[in-house]
PDB file of N, CA and C in Angstrom:
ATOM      1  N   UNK A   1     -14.328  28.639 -14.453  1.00  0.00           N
ATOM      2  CA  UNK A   1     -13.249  29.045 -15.313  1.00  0.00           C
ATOM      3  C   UNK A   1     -13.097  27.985 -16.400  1.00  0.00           C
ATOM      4  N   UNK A   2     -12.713  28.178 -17.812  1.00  0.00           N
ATOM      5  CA  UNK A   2     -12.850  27.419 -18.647  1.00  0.00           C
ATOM      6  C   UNK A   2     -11.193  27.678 -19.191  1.00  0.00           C
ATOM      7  N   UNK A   3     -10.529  26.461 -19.443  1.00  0.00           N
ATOM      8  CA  UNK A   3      -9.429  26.092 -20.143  1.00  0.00           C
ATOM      9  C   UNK A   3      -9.745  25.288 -21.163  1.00  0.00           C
ATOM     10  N   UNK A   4      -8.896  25.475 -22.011  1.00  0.00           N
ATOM     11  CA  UNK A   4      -8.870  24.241 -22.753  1.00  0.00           C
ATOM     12  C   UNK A   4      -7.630  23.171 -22.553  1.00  0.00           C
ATOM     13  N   UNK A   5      -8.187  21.912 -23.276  1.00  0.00           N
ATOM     14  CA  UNK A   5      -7.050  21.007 -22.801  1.00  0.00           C
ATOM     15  C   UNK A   5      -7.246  20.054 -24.202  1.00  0.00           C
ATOM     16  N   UNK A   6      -6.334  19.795 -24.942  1.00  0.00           N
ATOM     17  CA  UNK A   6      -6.535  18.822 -26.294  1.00  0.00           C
ATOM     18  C   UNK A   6      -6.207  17.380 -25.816  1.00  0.00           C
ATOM     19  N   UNK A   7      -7.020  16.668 -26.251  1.00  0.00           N
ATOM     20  CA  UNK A   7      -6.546  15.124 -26.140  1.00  0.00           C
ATOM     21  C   UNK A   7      -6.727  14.715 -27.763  1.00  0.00           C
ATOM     22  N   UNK A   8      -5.860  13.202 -28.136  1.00  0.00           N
ATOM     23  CA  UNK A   8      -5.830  13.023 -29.256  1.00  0.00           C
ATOM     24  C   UNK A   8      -7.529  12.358 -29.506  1.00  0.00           C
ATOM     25  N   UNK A   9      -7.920  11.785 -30.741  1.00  0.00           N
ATOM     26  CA  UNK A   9      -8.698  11.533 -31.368  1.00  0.00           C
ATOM     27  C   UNK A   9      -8.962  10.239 -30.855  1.00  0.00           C
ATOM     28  N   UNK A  10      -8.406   9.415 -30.312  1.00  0.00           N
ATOM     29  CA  UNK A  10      -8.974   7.890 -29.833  1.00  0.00           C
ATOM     30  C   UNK A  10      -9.209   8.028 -28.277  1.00  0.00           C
ATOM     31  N   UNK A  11      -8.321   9.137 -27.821  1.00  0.00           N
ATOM     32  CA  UNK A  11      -8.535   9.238 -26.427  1.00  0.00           C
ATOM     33  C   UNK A  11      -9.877   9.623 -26.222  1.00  0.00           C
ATOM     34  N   UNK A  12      -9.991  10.739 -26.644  1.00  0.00           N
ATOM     35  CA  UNK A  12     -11.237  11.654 -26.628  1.00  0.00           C
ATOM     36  C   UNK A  12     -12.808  10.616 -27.153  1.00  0.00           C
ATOM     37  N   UNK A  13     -12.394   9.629 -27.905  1.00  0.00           N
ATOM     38  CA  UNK A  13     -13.545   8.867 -28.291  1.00  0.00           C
ATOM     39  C   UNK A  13     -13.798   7.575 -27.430  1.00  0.00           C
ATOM     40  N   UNK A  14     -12.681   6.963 -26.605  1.00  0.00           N
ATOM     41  CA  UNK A  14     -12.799   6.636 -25.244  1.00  0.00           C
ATOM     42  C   UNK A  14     -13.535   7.528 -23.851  1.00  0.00           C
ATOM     43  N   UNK A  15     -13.133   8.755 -24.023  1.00  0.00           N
ATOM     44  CA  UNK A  15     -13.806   9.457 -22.637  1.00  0.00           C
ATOM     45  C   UNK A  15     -15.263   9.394 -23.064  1.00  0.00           C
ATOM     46  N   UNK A  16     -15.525  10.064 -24.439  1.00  0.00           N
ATOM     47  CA  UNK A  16     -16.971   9.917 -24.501  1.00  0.00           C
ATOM     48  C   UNK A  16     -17.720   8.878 -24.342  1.00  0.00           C
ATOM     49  N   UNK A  17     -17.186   7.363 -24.498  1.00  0.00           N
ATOM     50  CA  UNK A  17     -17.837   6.552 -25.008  1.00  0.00           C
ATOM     51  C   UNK A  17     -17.928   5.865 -23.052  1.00  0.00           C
ATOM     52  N   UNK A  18     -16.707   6.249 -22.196  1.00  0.00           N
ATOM     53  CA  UNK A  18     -17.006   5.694 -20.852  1.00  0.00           C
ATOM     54  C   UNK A  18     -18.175   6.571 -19.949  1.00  0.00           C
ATOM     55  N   UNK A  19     -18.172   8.101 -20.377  1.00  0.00           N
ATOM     56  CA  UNK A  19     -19.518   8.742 -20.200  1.00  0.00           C
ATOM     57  C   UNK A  19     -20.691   8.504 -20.269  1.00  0.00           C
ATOM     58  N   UNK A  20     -20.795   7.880 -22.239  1.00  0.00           N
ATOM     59  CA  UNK A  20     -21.970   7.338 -22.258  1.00  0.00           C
ATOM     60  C   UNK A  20     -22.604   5.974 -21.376  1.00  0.00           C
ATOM     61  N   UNK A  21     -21.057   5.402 -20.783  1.00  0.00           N
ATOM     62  CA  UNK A  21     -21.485   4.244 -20.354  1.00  0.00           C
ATOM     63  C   UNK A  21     -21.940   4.234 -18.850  1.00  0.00           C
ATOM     64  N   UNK A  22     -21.387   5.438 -18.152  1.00  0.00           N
ATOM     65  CA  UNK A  22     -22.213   5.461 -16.810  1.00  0.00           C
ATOM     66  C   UNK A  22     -22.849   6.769 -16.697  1.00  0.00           C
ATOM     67  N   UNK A  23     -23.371   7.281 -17.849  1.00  0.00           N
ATOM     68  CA  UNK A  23     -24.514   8.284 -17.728  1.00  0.00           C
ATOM     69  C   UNK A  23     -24.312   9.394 -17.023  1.00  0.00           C
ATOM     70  N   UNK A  24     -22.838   9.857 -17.320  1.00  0.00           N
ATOM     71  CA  UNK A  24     -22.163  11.021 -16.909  1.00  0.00           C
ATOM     72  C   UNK A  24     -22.134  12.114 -18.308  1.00  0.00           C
ATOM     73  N   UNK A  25     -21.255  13.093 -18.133  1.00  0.00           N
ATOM     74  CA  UNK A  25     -21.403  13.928 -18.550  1.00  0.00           C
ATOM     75  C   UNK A  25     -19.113  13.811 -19.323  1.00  0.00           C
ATOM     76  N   UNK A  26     -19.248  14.885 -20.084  1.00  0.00           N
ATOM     77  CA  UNK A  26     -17.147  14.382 -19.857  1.00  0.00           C
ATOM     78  C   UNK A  26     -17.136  15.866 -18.612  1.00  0.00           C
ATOM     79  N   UNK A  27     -17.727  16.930 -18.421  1.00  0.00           N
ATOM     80  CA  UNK A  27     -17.387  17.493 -17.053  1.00  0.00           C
ATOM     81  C   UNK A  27     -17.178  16.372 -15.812  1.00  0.00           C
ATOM     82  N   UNK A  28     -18.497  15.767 -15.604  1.00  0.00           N
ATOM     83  CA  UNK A  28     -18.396  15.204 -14.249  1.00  0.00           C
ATOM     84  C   UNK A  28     -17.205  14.101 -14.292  1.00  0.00           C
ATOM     85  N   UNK A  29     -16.659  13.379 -15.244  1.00  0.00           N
ATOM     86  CA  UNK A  29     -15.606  12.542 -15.457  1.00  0.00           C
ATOM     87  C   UNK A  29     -14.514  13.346 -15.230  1.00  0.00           C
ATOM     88  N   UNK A  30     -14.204  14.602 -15.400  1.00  0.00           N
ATOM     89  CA  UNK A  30     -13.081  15.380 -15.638  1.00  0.00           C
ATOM     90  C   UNK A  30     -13.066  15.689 -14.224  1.00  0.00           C
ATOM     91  N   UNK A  31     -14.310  16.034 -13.610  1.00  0.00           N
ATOM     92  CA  UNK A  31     -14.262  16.337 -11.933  1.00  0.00           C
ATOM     93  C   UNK A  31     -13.912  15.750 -10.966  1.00  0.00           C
ATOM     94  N   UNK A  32     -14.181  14.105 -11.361  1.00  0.00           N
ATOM     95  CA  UNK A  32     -13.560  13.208 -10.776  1.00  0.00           C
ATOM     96  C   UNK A  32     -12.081  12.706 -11.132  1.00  0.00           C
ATOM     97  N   UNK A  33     -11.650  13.047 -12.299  1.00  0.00           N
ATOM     98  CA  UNK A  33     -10.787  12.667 -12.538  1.00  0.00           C
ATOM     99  C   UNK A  33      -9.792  13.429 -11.991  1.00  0.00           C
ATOM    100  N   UNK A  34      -9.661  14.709 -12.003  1.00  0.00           N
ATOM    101  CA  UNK A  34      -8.944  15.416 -11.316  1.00  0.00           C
ATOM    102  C   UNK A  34      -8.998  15.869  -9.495  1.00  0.00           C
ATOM    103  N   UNK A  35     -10.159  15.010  -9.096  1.00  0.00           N
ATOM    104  CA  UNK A  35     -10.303  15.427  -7.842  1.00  0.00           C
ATOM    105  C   UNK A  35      -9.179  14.030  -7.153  1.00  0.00           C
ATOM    106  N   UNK A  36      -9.375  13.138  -8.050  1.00  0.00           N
ATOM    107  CA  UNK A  36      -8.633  11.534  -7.949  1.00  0.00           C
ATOM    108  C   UNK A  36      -6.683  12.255  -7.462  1.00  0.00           C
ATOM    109  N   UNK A  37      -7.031  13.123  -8.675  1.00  0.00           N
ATOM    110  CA  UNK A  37      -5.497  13.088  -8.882  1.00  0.00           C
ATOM    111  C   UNK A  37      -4.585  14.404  -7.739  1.00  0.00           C
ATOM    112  N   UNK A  38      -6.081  15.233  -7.616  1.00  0.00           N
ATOM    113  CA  UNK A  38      -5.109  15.624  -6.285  1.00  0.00           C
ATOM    114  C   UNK A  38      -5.164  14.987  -4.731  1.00  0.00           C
ATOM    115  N   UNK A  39      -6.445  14.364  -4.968  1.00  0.00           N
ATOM    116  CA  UNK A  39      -6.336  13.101  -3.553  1.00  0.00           C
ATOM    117  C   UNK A  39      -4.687  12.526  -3.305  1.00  0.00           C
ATOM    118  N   UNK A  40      -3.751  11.960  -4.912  1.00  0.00           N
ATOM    119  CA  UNK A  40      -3.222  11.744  -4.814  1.00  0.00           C
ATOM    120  C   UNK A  40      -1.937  11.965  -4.106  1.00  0.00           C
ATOM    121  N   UNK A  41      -1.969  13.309  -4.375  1.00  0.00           N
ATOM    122  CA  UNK A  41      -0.791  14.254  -4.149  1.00  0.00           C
ATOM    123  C   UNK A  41      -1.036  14.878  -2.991  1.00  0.00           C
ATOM    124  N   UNK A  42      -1.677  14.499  -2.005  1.00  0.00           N
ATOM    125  CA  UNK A  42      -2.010  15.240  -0.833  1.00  0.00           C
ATOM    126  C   UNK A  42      -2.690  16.386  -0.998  1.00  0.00           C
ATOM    127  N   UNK A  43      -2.984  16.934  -2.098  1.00  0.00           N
ATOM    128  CA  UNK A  43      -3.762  18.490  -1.604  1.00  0.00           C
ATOM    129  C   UNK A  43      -5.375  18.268  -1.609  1.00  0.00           C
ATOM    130  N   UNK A  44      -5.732  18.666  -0.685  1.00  0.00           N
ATOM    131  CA  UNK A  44      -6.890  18.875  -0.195  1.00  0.00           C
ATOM    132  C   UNK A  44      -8.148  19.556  -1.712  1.00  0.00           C
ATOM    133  N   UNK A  45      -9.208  18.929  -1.825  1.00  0.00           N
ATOM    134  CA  UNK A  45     -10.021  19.105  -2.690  1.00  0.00           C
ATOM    135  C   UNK A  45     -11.173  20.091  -2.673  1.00  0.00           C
ATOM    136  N   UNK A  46     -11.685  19.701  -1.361  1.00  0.00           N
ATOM    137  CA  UNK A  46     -12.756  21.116  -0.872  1.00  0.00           C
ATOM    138  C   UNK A  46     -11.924  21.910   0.657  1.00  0.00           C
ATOM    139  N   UNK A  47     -12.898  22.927   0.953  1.00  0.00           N
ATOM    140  CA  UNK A  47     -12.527  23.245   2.203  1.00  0.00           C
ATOM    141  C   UNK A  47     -12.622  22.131   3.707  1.00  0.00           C
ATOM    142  N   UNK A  48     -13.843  21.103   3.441  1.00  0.00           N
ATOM    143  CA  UNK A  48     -13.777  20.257   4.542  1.00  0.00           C
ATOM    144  C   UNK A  48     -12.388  19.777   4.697  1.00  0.00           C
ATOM    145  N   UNK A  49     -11.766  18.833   3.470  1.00  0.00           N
ATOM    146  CA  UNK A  49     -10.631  18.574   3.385  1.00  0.00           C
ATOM    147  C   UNK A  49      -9.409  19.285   4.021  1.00  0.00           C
ATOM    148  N   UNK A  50      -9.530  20.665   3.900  1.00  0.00           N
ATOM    149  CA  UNK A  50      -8.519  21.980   3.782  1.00  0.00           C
ATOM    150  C   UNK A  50      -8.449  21.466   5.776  1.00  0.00           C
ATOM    151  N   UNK A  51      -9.514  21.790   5.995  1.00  0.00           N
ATOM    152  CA  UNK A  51      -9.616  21.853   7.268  1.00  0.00           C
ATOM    153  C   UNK A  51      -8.791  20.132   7.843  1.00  0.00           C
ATOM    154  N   UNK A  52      -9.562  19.322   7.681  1.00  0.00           N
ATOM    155  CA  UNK A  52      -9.137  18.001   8.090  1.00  0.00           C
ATOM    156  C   UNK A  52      -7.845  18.397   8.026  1.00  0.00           C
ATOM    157  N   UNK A  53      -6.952  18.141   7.198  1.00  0.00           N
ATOM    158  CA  UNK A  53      -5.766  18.053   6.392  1.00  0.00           C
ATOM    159  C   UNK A  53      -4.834  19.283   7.936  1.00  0.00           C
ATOM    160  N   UNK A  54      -5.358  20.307   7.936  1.00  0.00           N
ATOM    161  CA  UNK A  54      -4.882  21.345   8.922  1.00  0.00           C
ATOM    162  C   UNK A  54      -4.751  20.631  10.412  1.00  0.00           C
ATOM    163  N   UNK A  55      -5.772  20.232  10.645  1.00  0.00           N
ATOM    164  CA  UNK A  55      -6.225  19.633  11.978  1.00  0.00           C
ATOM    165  C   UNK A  55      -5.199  18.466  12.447  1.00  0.00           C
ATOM    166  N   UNK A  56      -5.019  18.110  11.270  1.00  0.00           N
ATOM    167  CA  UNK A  56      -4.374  16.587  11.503  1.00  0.00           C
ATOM    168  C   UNK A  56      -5.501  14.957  11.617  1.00  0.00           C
ATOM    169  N   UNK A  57      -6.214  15.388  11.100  1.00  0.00           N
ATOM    170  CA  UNK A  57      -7.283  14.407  11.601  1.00  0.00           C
ATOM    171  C   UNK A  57      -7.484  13.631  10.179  1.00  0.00           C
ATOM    172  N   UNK A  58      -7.659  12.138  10.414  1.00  0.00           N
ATOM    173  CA  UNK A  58      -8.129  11.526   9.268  1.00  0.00           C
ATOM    174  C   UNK A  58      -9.335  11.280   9.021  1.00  0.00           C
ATOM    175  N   UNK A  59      -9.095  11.014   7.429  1.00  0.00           N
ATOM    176  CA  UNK A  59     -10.633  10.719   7.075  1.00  0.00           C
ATOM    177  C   UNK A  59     -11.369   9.366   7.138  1.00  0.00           C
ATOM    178  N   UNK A  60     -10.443   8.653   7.782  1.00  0.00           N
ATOM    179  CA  UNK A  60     -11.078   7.359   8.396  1.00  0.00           C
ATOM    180  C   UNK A  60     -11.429   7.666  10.069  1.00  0.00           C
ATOM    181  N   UNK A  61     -12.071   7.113  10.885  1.00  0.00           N
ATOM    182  CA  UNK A  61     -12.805   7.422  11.721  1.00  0.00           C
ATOM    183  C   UNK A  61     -11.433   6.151  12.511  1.00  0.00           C
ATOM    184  N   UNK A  62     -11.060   6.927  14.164  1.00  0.00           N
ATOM    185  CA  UNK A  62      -9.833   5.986  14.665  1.00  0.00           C
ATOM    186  C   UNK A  62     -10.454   5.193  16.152  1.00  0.00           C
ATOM    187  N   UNK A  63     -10.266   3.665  16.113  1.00  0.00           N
ATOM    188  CA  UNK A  63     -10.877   3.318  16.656  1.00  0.00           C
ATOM    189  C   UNK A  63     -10.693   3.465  18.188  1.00  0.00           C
ATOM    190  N   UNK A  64     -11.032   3.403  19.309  1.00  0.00           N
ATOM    191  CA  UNK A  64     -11.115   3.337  20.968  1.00  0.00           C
ATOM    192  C   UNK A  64     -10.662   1.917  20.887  1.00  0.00           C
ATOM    193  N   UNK A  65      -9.044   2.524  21.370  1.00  0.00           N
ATOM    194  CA  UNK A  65      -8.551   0.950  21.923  1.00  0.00           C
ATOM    195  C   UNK A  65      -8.828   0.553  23.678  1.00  0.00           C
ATOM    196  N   UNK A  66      -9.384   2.072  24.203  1.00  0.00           N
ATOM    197  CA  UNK A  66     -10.125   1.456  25.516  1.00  0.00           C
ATOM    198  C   UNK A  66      -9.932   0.346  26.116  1.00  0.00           C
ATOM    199  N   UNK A  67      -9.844  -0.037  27.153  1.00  0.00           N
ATOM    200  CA  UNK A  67     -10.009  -1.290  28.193  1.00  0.00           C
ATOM    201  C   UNK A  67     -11.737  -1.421  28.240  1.00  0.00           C
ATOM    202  N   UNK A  68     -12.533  -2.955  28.063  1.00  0.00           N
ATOM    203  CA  UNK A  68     -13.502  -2.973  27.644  1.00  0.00           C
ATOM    204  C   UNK A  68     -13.736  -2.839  29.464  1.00  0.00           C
ATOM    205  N   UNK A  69     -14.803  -2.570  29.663  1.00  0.00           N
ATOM    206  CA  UNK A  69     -15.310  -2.263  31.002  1.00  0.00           C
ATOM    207  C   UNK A  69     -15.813  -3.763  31.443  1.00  0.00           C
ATOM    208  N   UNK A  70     -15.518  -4.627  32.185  1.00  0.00           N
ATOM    209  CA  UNK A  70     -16.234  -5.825  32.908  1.00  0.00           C
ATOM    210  C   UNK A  70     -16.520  -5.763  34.120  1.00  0.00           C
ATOM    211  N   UNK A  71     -17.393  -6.598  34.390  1.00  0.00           N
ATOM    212  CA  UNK A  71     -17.754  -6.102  35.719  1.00  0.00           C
ATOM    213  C   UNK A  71     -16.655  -7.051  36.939  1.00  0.00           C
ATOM    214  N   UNK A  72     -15.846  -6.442  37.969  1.00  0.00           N
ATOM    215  CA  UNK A  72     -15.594  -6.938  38.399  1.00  0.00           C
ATOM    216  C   UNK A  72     -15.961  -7.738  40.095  1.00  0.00           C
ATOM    217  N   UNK A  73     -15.694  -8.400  40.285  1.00  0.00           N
ATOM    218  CA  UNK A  73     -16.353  -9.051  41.585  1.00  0.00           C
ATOM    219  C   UNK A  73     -15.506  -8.727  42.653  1.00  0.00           C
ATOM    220  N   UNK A  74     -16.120  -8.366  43.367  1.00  0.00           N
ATOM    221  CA  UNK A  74     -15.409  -7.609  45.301  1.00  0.00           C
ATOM    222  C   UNK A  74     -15.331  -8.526  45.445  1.00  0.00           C
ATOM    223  N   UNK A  75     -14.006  -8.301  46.410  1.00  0.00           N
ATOM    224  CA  UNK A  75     -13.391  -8.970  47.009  1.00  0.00           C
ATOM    225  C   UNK A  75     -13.439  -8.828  48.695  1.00  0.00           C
ATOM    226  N   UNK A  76     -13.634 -10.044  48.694  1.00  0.00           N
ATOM    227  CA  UNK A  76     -14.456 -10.386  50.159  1.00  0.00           C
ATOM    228  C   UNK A  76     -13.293 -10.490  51.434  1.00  0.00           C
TER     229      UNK A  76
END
């Protein structure tokens, strides 16, 4: 789907010029830029997300606070 969206004349010669500088495109900047900004706001970006987000589960991995297993010695 295509919108338009106006930015002024120095802005717009900044986006291009940070494009040219990591060999992006201004789509893929705009993709990230807006994927940034709903990260922000909690809404979910793809369906993996959709799902996580449902589940309750984070996207950091949670560690095993477990009791470490040692070996213990019988008692005689």
């Amino acid at each position: 789907m295509r919108k338009l969206i106006a930015f002024d004349d120095d802005t717009f010669d900044k986006l291009k010029q940070l494009a040219r500088d990591r060999m992006a495109n201004f789509q893929e900047l705009a993709d990230e830029a807006f994927g940034d900004l709903l990260r922000k706001h909690g809404v979910p970006v793809d369906l993996k997300d959709a799902l996580r987000k449902s589940a309750g589960i984070s996207k950091t991995p949670v560690k095993d606070h477990a009791r470490s297993r040692t070996s213990r010695k019988a008692r005689s």
